[in-house]
C-alpha atoms as a PDB file:
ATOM      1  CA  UNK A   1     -44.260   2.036  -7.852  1.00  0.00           C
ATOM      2  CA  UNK A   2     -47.238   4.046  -5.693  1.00  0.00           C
ATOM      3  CA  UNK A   3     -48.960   6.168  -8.855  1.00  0.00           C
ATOM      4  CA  UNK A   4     -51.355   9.036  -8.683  1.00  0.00           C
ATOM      5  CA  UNK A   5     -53.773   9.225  -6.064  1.00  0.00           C
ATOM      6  CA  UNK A   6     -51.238   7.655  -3.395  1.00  0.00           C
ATOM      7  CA  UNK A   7     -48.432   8.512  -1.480  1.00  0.00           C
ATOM      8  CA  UNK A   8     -46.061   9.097  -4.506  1.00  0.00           C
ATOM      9  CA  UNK A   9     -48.238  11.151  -6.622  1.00  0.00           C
ATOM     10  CA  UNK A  10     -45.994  13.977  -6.346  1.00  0.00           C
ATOM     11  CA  UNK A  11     -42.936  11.995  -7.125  1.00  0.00           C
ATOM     12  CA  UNK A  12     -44.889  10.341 -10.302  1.00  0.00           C
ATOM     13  CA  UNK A  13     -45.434  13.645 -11.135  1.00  0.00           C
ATOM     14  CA  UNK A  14     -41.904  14.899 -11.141  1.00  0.00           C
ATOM     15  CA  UNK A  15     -40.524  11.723 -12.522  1.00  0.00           C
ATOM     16  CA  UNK A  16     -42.717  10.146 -15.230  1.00  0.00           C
ATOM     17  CA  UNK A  17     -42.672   6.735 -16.613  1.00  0.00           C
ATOM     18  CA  UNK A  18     -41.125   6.553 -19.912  1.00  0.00           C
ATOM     19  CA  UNK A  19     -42.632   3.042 -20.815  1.00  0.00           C
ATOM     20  CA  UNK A  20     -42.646   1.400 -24.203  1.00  0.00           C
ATOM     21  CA  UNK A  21     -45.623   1.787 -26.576  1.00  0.00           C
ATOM     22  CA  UNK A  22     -46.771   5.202 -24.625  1.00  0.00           C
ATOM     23  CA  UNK A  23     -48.363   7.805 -26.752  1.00  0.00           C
ATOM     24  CA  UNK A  24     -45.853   9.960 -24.555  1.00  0.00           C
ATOM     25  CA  UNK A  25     -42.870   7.179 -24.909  1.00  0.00           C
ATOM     26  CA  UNK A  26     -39.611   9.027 -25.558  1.00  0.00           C
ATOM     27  CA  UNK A  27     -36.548   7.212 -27.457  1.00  0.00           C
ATOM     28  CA  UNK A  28     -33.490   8.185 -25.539  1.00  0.00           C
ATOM     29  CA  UNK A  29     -35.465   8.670 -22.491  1.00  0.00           C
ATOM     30  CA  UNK A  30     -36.716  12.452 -20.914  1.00  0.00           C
ATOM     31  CA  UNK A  31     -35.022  15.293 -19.332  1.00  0.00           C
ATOM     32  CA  UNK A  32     -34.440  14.760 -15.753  1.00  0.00           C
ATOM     33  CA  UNK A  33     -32.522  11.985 -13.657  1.00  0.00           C
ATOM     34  CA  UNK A  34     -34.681   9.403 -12.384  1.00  0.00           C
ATOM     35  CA  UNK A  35     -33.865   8.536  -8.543  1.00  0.00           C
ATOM     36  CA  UNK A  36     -31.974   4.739  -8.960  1.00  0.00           C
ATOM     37  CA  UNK A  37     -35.204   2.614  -7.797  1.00  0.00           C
ATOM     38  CA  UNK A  38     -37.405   4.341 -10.604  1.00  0.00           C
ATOM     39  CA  UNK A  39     -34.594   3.605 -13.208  1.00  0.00           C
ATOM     40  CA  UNK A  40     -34.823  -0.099 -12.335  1.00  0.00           C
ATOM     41  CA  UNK A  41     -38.308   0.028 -13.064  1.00  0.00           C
ATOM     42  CA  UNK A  42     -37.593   1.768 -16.659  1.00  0.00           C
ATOM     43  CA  UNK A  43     -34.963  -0.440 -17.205  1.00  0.00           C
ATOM     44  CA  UNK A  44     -36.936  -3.709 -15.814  1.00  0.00           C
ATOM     45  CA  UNK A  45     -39.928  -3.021 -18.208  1.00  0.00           C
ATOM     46  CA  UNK A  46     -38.642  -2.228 -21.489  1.00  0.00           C
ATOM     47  CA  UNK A  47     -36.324  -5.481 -21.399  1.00  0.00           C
ATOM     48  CA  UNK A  48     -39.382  -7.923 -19.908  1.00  0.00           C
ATOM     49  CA  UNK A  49     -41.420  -6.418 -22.516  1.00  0.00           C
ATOM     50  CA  UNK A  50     -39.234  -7.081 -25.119  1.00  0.00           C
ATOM     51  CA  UNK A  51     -36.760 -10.210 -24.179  1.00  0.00           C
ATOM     52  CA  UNK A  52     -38.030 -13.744 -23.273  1.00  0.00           C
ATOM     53  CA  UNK A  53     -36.505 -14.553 -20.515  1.00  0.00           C
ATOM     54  CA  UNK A  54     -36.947 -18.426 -21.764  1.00  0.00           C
ATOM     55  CA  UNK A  55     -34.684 -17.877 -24.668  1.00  0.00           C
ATOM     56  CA  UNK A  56     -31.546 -20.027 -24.370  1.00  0.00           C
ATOM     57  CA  UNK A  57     -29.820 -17.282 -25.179  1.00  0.00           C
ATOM     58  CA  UNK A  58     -31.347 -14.384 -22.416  1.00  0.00           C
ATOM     59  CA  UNK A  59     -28.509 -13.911 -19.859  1.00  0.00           C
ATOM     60  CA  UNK A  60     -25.993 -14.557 -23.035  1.00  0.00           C
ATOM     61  CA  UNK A  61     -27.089 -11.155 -24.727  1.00  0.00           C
ATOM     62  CA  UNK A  62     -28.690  -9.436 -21.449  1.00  0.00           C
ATOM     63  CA  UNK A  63     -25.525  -7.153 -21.173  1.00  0.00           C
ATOM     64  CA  UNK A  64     -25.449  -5.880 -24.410  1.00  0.00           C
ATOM     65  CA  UNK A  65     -29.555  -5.507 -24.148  1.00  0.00           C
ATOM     66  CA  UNK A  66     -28.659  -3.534 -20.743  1.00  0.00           C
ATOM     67  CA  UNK A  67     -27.136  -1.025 -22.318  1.00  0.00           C
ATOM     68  CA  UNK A  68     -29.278  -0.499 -25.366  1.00  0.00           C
ATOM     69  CA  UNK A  69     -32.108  -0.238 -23.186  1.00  0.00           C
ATOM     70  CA  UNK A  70     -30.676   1.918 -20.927  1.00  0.00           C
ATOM     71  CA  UNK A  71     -30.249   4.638 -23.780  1.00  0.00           C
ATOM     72  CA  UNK A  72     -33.385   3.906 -24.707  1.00  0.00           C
ATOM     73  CA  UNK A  73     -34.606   4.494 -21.655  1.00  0.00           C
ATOM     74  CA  UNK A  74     -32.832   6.287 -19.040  1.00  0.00           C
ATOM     75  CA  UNK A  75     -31.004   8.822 -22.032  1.00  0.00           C
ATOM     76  CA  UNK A  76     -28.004   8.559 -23.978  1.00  0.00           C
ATOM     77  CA  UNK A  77     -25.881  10.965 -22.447  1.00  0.00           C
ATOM     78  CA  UNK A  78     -25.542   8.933 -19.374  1.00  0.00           C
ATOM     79  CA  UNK A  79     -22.828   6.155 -19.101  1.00  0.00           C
ATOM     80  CA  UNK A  80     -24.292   2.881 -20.099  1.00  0.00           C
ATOM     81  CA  UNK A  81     -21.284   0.901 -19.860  1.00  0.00           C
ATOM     82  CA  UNK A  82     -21.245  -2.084 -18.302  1.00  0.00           C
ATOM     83  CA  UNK A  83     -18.522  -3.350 -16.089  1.00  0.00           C
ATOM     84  CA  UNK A  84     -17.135  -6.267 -18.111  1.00  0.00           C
ATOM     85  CA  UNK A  85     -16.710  -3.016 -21.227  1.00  0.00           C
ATOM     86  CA  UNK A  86     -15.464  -0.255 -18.961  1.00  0.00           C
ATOM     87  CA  UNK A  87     -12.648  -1.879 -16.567  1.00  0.00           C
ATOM     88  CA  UNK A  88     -11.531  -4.682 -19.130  1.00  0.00           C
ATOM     89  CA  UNK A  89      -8.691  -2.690 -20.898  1.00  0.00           C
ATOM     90  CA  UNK A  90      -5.866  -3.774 -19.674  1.00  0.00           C
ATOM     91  CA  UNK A  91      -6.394  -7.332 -18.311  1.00  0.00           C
ATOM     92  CA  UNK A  92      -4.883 -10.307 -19.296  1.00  0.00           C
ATOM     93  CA  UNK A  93      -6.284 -13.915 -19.895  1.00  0.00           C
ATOM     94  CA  UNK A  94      -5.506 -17.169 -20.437  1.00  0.00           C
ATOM     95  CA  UNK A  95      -6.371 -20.734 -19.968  1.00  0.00           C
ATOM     96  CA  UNK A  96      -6.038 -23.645 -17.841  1.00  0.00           C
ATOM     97  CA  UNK A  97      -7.472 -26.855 -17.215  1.00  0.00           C
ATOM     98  CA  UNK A  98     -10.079 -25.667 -14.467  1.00  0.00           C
ATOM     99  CA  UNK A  99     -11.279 -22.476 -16.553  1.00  0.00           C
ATOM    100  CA  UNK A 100      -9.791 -18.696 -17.408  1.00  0.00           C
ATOM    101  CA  UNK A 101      -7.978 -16.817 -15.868  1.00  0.00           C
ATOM    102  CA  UNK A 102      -7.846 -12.975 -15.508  1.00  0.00           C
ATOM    103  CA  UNK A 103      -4.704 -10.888 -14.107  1.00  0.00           C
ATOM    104  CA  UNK A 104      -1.536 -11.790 -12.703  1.00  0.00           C
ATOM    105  CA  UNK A 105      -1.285 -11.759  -9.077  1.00  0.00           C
ATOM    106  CA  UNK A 106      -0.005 -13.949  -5.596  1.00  0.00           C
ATOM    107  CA  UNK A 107      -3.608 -12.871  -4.331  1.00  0.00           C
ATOM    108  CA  UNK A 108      -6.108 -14.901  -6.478  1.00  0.00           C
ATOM    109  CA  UNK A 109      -9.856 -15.256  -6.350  1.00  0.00           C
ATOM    110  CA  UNK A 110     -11.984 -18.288  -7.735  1.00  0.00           C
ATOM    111  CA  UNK A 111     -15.290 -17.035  -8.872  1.00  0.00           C
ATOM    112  CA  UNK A 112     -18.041 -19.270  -8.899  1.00  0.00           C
ATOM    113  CA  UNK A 113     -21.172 -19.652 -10.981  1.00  0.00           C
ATOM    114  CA  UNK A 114     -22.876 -22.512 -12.249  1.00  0.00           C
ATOM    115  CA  UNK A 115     -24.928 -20.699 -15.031  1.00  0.00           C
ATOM    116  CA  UNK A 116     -25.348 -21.972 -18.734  1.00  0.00           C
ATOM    117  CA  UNK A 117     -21.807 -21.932 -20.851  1.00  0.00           C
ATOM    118  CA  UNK A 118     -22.929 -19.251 -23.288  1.00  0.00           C
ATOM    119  CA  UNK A 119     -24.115 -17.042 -20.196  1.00  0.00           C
ATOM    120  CA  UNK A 120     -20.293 -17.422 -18.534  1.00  0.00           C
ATOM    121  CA  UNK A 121     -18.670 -16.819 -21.349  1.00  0.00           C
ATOM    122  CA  UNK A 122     -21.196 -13.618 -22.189  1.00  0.00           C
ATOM    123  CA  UNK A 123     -22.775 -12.900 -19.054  1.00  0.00           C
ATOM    124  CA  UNK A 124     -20.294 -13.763 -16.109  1.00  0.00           C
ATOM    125  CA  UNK A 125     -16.715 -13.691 -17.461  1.00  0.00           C
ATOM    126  CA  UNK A 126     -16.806 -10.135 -18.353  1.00  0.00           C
ATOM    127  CA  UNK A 127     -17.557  -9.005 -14.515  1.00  0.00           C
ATOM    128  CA  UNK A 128     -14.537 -11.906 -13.225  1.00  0.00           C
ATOM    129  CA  UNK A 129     -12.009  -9.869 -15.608  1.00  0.00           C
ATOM    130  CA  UNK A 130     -13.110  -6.752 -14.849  1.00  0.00           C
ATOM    131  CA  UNK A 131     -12.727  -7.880 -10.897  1.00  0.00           C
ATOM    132  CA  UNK A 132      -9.478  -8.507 -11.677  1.00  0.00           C
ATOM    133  CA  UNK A 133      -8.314  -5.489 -13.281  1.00  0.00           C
ATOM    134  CA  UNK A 134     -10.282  -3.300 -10.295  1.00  0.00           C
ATOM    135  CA  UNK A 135      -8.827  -5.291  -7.783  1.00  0.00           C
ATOM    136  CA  UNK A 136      -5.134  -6.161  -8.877  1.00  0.00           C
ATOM    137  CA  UNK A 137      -5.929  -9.877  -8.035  1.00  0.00           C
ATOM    138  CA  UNK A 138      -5.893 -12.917 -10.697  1.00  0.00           C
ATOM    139  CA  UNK A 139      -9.328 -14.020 -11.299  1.00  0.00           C
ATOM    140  CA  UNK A 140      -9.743 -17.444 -11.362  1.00  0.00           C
ATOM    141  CA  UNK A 141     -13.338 -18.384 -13.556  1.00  0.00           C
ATOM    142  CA  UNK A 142     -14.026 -22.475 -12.823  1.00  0.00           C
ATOM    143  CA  UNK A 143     -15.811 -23.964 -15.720  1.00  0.00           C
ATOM    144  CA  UNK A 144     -17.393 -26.347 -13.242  1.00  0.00           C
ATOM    145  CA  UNK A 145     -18.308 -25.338  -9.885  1.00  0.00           C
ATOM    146  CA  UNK A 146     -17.827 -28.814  -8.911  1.00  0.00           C
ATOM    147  CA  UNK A 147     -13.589 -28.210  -9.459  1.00  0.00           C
ATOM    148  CA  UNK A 148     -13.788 -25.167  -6.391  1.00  0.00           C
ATOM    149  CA  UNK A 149     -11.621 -26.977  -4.334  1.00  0.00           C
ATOM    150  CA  UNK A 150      -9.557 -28.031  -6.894  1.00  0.00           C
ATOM    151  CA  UNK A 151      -9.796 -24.290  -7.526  1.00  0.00           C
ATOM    152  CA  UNK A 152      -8.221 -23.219  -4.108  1.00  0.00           C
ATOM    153  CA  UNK A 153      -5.310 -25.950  -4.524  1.00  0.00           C
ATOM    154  CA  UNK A 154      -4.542 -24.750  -8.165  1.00  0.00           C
ATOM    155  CA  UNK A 155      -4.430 -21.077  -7.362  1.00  0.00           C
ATOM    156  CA  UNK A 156      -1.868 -21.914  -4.142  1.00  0.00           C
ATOM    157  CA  UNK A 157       0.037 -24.707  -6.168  1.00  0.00           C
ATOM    158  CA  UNK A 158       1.162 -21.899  -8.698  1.00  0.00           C
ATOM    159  CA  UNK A 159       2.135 -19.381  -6.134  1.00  0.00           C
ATOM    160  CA  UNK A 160      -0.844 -17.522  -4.370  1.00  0.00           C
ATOM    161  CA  UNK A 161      -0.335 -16.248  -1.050  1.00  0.00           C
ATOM    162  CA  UNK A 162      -3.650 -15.778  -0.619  1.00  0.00           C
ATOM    163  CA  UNK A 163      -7.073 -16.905  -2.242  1.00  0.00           C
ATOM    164  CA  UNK A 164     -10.623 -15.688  -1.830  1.00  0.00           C
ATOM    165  CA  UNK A 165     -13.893 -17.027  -3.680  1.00  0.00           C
ATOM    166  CA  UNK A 166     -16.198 -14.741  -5.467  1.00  0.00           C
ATOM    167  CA  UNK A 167     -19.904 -16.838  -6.020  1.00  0.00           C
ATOM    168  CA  UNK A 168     -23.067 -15.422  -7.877  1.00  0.00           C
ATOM    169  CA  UNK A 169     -26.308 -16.627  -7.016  1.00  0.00           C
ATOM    170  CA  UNK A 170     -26.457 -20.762  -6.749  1.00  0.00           C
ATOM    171  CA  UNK A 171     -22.397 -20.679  -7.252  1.00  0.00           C
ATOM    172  CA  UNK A 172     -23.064 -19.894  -3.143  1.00  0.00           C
ATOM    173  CA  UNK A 173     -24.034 -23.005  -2.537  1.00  0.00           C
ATOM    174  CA  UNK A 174     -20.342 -24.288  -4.107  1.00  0.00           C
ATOM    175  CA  UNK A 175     -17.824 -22.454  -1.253  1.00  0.00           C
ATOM    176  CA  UNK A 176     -15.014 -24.716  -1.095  1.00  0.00           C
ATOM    177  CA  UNK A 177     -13.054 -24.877   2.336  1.00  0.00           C
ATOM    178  CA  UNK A 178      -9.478 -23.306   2.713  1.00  0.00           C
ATOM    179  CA  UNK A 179     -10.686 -19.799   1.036  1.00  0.00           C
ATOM    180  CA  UNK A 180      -8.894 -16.648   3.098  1.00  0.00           C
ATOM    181  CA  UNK A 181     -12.509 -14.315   2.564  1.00  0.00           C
ATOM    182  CA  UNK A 182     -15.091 -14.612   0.770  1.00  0.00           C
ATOM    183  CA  UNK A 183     -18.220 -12.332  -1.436  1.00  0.00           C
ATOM    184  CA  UNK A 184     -21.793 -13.622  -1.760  1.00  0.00           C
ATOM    185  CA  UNK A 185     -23.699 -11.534  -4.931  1.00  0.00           C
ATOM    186  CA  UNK A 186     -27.252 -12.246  -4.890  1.00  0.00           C
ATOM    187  CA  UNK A 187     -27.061 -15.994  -2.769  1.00  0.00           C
ATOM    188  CA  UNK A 188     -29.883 -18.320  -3.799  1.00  0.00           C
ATOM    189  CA  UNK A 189     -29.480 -19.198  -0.006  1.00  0.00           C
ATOM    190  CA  UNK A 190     -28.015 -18.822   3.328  1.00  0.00           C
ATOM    191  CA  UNK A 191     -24.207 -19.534   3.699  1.00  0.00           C
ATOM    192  CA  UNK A 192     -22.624 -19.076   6.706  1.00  0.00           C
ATOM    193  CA  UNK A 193     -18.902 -18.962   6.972  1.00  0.00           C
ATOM    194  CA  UNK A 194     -16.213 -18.018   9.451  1.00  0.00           C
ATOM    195  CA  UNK A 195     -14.068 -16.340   7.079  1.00  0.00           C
ATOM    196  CA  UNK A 196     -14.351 -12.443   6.247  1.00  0.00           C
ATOM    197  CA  UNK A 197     -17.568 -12.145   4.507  1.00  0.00           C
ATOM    198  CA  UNK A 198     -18.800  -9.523   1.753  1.00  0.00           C
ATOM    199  CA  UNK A 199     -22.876  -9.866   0.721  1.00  0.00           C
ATOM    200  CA  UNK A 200     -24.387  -8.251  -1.657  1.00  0.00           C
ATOM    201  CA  UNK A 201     -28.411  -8.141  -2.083  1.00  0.00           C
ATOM    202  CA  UNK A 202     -30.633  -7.107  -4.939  1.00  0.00           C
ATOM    203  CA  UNK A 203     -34.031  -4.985  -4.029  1.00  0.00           C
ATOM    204  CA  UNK A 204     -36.010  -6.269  -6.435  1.00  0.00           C
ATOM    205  CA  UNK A 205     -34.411  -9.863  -6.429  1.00  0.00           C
ATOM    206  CA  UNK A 206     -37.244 -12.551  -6.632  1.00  0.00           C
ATOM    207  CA  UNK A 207     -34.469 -15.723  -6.684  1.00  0.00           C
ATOM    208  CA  UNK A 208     -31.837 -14.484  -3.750  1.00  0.00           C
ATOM    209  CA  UNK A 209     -32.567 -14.448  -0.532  1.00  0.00           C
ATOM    210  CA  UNK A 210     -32.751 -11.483   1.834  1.00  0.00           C
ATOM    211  CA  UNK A 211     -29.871 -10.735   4.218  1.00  0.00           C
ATOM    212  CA  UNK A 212     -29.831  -8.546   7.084  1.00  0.00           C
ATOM    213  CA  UNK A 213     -26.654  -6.113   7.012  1.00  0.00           C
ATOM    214  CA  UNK A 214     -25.711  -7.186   3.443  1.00  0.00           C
ATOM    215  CA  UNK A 215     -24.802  -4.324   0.733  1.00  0.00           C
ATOM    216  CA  UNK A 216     -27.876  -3.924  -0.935  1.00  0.00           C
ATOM    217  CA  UNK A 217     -28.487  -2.566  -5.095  1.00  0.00           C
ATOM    218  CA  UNK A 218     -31.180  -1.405  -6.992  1.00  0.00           C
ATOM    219  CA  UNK A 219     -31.202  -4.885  -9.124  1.00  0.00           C
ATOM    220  CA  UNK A 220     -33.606  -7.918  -9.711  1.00  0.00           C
ATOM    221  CA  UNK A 221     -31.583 -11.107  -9.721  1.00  0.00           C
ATOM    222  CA  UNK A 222     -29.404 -10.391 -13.607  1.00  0.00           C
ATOM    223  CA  UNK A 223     -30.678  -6.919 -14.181  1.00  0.00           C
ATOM    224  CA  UNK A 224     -29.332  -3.641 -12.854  1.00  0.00           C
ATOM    225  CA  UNK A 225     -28.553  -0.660 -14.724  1.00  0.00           C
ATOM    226  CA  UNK A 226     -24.755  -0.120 -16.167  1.00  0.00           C
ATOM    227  CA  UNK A 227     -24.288   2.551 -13.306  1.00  0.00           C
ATOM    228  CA  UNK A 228     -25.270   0.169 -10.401  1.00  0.00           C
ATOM    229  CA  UNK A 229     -23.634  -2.959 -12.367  1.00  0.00           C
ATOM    230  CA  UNK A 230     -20.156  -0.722 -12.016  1.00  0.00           C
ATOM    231  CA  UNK A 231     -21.038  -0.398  -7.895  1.00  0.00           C
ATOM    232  CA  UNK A 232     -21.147  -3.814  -7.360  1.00  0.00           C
ATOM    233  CA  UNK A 233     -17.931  -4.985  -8.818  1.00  0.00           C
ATOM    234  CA  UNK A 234     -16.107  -1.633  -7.876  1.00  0.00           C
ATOM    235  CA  UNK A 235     -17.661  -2.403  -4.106  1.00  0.00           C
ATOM    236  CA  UNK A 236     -16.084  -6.335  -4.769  1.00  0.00           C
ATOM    237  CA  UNK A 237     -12.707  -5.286  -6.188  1.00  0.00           C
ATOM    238  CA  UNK A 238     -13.170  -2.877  -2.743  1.00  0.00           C
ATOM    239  CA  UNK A 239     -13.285  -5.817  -0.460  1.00  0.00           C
ATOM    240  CA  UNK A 240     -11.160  -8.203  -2.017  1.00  0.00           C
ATOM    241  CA  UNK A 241      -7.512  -5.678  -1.813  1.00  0.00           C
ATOM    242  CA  UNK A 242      -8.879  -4.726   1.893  1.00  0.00           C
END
């Protein structure tokens, strides 16, 4: 962030930090709307200041420490929910041998991730069923990226007319053949494929690689505010019914 004395001293001016252990620190956040890079920075220092991101349970409880420091932060009378809260009403789930499924639907997507099991269930999960509600699709959640293919043969074994794949991060590196499209959030690498395509970048995203023409967000690799963590999986629902 430029401070005073460079080229955004007037924009420091207009929108101060509100950072943790400030004489000037304000719980709940100050009066004005931040622009969305400058409430990634809020957001990004109150939870590396306070969270290890060693714990073995960080990306397990990182939702739920989104939104608390997001009213902390950013204000309270903004929406701070996250996506696997707000569009997980009215979605259905159940189990099968290869993982959960979300929704009811002949047009099924596998999502892929090959994160801890306390950070799926936490962390992950709640964006796949909230995909699935957004997009009218079933949501198919592998427990083991290894089973994608198996995925893809499950999904059109009990009646999908079409299947897509939905991978976060090193789950990119797991896209099985046979999928119809397919979205990329935050790729740990390159994937080229000659199916439709969706990417999705972070800006400040130290792990994922960079992308020309990919859909880019205000996020480091797992944090983005609530608002912006609503974008992405409204923007994936978006792809998948096109």
């Amino acid at each position: 962030m430029d401070r005073a004395g460079e080229a955004g001293e007037d924009l420091v001016d207009e929108y101060p930090e509100n950072i943790q252990g400030d004489p000037n620190f304000n719980v709940g956040g100050v009066d004005r709307q931040l622009p969305d890079d400058l409430q990634l920075e809020q957001l990004r220092s109150y939870i590396e200041s306070t969270y290890d991101p060693e714990s073995p349970q960080y990306l397990a409880l990182l939702p739920d420490r989104i939104t608390h420091a997001a009213m902390l932060m950013l204000g309270s009378a903004v929406d701070h929910t996250m996506p696997g809260v707000a569009y997980t009403d009215n979605i259905s789930q159940k189990s099968c041998e290869l993982g959960e499924i979300f929704g009811d639907s002949t047009s099924w997507i596998i999502s892929l991730w090959d994160g801890p099991k306390a950070a799926k269930e936490h962390f992950f999960r709640p964006e796949a069923a909230a995909l699935a509600q957004l997009s009218g699709c079933a949501v198919l959640d592998v427990d083991d990226v290894a089973a994608a293919s198996r995925a893809v043969d499950f999904a059109r074994a009990n009646g999908a007319e079409t299947v897509a794949v939905w991978a976060f991060s090193s789950g990119c590196g797991y896209i099985p053949e046979g999928a119809d499209k397919v979205a990329l959030t935050f790729p740990t690498k390159v994937v080229t494929l000659d199916v439709p395509t969706f990417t999705q970048v972070g800006t400040e995203d130290s792990f994922g690689v960079k992308i020309e023409g990919a859909e880019t967000y205000h996020s480091t690799h797992y944090i983005q505010t609530p608002a912006e963590a609503r974008r992405k999986v409204r923007d994936l629902a978006d792809f998948f019914r096109s």
